[in-house]
C-alpha atoms as a PDB file:
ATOM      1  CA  UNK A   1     -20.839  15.152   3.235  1.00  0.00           C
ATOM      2  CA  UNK A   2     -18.219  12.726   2.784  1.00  0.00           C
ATOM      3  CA  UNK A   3     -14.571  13.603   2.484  1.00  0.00           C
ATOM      4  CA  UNK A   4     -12.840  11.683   0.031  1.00  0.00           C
ATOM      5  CA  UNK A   5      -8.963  10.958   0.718  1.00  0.00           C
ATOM      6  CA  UNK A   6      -6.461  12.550  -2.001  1.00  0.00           C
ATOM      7  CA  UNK A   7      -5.073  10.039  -3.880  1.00  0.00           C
ATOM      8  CA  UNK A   8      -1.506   9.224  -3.564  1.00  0.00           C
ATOM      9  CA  UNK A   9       1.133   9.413  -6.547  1.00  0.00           C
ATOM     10  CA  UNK A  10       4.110   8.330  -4.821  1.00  0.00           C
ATOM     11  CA  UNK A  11       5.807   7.203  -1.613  1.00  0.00           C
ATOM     12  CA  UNK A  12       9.663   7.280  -1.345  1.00  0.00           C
ATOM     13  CA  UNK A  13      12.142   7.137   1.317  1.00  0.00           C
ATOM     14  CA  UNK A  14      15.608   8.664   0.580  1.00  0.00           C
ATOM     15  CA  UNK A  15      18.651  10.382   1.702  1.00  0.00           C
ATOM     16  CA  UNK A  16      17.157  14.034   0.345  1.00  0.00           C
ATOM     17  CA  UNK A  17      15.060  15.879  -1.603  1.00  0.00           C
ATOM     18  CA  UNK A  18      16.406  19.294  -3.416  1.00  0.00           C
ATOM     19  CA  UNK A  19      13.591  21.677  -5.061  1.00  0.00           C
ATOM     20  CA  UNK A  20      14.645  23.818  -7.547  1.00  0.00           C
ATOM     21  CA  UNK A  21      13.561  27.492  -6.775  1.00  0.00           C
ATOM     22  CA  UNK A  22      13.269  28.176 -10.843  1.00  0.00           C
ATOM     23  CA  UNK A  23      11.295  25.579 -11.995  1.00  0.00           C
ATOM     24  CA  UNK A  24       9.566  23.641  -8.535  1.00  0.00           C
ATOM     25  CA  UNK A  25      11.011  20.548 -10.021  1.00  0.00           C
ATOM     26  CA  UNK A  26      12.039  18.148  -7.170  1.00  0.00           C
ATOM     27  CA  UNK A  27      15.138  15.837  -7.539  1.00  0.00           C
ATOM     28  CA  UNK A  28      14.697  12.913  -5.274  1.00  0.00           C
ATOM     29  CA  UNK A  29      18.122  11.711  -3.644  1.00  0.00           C
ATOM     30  CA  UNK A  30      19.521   8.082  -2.957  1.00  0.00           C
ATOM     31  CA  UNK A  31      15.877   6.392  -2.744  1.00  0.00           C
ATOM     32  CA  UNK A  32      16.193   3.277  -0.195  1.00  0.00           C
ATOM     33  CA  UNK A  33      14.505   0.362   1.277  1.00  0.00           C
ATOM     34  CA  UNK A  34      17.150  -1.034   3.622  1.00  0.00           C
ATOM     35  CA  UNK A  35      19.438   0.446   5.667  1.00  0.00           C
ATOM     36  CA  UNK A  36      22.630  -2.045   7.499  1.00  0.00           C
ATOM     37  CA  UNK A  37      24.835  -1.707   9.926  1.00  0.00           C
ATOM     38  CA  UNK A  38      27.185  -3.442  11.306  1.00  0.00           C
ATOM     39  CA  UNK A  39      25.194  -4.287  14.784  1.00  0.00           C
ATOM     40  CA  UNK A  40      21.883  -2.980  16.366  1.00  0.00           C
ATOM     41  CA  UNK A  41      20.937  -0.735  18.036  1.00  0.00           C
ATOM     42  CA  UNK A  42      21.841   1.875  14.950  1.00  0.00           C
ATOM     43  CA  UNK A  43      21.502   5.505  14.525  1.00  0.00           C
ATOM     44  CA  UNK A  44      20.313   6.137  10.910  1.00  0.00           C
ATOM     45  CA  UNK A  45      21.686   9.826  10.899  1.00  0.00           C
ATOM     46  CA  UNK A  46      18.822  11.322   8.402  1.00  0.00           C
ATOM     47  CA  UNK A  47      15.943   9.769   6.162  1.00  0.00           C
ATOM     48  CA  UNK A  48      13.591  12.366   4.059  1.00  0.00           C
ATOM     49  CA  UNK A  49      10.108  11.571   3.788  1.00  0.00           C
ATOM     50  CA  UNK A  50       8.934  11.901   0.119  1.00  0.00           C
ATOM     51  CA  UNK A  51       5.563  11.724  -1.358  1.00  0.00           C
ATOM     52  CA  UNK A  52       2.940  13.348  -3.966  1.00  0.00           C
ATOM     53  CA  UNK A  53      -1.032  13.356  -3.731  1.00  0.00           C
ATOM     54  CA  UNK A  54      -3.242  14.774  -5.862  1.00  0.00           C
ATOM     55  CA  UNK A  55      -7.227  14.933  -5.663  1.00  0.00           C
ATOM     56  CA  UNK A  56      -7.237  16.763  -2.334  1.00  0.00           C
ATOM     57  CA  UNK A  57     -10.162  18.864  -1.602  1.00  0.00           C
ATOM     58  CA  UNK A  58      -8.879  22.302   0.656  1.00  0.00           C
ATOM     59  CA  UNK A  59      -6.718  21.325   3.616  1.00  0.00           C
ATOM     60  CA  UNK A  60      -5.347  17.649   4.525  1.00  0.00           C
ATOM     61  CA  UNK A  61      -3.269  17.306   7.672  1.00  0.00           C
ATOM     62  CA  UNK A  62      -0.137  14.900   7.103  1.00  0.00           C
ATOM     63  CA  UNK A  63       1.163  12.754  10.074  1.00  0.00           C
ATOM     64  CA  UNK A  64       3.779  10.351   8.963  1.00  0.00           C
ATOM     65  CA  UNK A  65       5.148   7.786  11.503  1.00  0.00           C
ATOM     66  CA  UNK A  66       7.871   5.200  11.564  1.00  0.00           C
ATOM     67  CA  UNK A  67       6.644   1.952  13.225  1.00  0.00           C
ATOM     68  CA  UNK A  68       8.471  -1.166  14.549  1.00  0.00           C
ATOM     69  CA  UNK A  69       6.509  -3.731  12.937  1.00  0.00           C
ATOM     70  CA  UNK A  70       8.010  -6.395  15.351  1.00  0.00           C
ATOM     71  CA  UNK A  71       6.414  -3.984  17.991  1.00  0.00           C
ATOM     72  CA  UNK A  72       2.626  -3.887  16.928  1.00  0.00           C
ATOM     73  CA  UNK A  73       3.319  -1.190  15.253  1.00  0.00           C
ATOM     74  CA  UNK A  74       5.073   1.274  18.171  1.00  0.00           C
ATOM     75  CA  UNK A  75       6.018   4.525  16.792  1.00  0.00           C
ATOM     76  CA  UNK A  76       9.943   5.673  16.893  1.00  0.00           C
ATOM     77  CA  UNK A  77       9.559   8.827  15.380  1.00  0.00           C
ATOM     78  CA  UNK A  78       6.806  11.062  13.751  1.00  0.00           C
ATOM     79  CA  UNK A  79       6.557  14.071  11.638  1.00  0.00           C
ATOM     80  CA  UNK A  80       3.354  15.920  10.999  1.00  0.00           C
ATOM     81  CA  UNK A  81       2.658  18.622   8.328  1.00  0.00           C
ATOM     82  CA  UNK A  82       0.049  20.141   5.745  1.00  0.00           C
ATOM     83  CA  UNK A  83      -1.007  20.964   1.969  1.00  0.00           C
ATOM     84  CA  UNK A  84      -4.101  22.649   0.699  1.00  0.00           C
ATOM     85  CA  UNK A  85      -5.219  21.774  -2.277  1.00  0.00           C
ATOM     86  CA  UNK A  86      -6.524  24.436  -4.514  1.00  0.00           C
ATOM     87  CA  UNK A  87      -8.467  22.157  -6.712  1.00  0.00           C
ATOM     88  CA  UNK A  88      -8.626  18.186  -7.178  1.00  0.00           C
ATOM     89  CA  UNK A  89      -6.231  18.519 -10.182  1.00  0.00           C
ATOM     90  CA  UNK A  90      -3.454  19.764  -8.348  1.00  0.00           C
ATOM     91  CA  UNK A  91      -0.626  17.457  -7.049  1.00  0.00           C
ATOM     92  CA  UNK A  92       0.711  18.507  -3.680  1.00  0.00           C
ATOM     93  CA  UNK A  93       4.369  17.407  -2.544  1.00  0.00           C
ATOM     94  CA  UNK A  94       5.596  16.807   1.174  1.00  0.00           C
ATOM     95  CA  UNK A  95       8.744  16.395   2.317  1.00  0.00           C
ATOM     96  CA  UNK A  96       9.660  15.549   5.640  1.00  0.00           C
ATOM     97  CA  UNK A  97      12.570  15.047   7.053  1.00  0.00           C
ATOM     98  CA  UNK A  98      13.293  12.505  10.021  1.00  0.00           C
ATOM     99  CA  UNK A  99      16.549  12.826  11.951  1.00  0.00           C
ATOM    100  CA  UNK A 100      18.776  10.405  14.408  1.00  0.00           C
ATOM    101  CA  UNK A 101      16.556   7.824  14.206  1.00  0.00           C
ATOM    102  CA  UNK A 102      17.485   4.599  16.269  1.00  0.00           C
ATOM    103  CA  UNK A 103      16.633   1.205  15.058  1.00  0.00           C
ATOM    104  CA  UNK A 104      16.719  -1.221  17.961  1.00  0.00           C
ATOM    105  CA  UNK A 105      17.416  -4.159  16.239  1.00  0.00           C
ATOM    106  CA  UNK A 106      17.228  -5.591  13.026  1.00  0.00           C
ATOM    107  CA  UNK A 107      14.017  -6.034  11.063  1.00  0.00           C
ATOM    108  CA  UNK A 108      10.951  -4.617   9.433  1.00  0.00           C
ATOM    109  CA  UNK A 109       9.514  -1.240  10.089  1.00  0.00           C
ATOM    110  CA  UNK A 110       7.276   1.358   8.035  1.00  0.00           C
ATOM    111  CA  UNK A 111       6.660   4.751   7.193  1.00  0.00           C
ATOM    112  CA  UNK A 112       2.812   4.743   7.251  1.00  0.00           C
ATOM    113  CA  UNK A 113       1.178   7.885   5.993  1.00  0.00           C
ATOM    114  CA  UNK A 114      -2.064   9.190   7.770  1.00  0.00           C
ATOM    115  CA  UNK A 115      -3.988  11.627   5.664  1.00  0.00           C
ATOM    116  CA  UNK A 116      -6.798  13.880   7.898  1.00  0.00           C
ATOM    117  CA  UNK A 117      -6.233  11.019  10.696  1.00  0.00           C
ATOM    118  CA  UNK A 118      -6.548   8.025   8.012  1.00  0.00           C
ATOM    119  CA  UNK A 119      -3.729   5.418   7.420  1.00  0.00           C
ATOM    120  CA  UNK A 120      -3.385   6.137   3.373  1.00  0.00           C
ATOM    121  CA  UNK A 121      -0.494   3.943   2.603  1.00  0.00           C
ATOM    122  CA  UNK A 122       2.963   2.804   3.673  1.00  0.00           C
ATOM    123  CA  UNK A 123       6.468   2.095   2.608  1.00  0.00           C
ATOM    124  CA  UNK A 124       9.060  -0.490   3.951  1.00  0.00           C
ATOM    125  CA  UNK A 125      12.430  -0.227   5.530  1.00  0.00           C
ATOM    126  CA  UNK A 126      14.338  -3.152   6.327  1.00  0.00           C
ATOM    127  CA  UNK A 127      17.207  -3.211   8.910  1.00  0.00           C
ATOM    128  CA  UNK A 128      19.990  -5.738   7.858  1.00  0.00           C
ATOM    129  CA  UNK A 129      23.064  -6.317   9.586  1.00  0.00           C
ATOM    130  CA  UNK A 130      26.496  -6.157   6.869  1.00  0.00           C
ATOM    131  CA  UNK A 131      27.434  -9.589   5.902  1.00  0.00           C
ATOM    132  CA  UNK A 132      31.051  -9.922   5.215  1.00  0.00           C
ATOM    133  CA  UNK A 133      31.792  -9.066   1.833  1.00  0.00           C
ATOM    134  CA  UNK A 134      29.262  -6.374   1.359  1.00  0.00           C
ATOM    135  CA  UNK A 135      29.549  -2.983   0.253  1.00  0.00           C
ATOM    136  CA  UNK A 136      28.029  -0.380   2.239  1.00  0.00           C
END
């Protein structure tokens, strides 16, 4: 039989994620694509991990990694998790949380998404150093 993947709604990157307890709604906070510092290496003190799939079939195992692109692709930090879909109409949130990572210089890098061991889809971060002038 072949599995097919779920499909995925949405990828985001952001500061956090709070999930109301009443009504399951999810409010995503401070969505990003670059982070800058002043110099490299820098500690990015916490990223969340956002994302929503829908036409899973049962249980999908979620490993999300952050890659140096300049590196072929070296992991820096990882995060795995799961949802089980109860049906293919069902959209399944995960939210993952990655803490004190270090970027060693600046750059491109990616949170790539692996769904049941399969690269699904990525998102972008870009490390920039602060120009003069610029608002943090």
């Amino acid at each position: 039989m072949i599995r097919v993947p779920p499909v995925i709604l949405t990828i985001q990157v952001c500061d956090s994620v709070i999930v109301d307890q009443l009504t399951g709604r999810a409010s995503v906070l401070n969505i990003f694509e670059t982070i800058k510092a002043r110099k490299y290496p820098a500690t990015h003190h916490s990223m969340t991990f956002f994302c929503e799939l829908t036409n899973g079939h049962g249980k999908v195992d979620i490993d999300v990694r952050l890659v140096d692109v300049q590196e072929d692709d070296k992991t820096m930090a990882e995060v795995k998790s799961e949802v089980v879909f109860a049906n293919v109409k069902q959209i399944c949130r995960c939210i993952l949380t990655f803490g004190g990572v270090t970027f060693p210089k600046k750059g491109e890098y990616r949170f790539q998404l692996f769904l049941n061991g399969e690269l699904a889809g990525e998102r972008r971060l870009v490390c920039n150093v602060i120009a003069l002038g610029d608002r943090q």
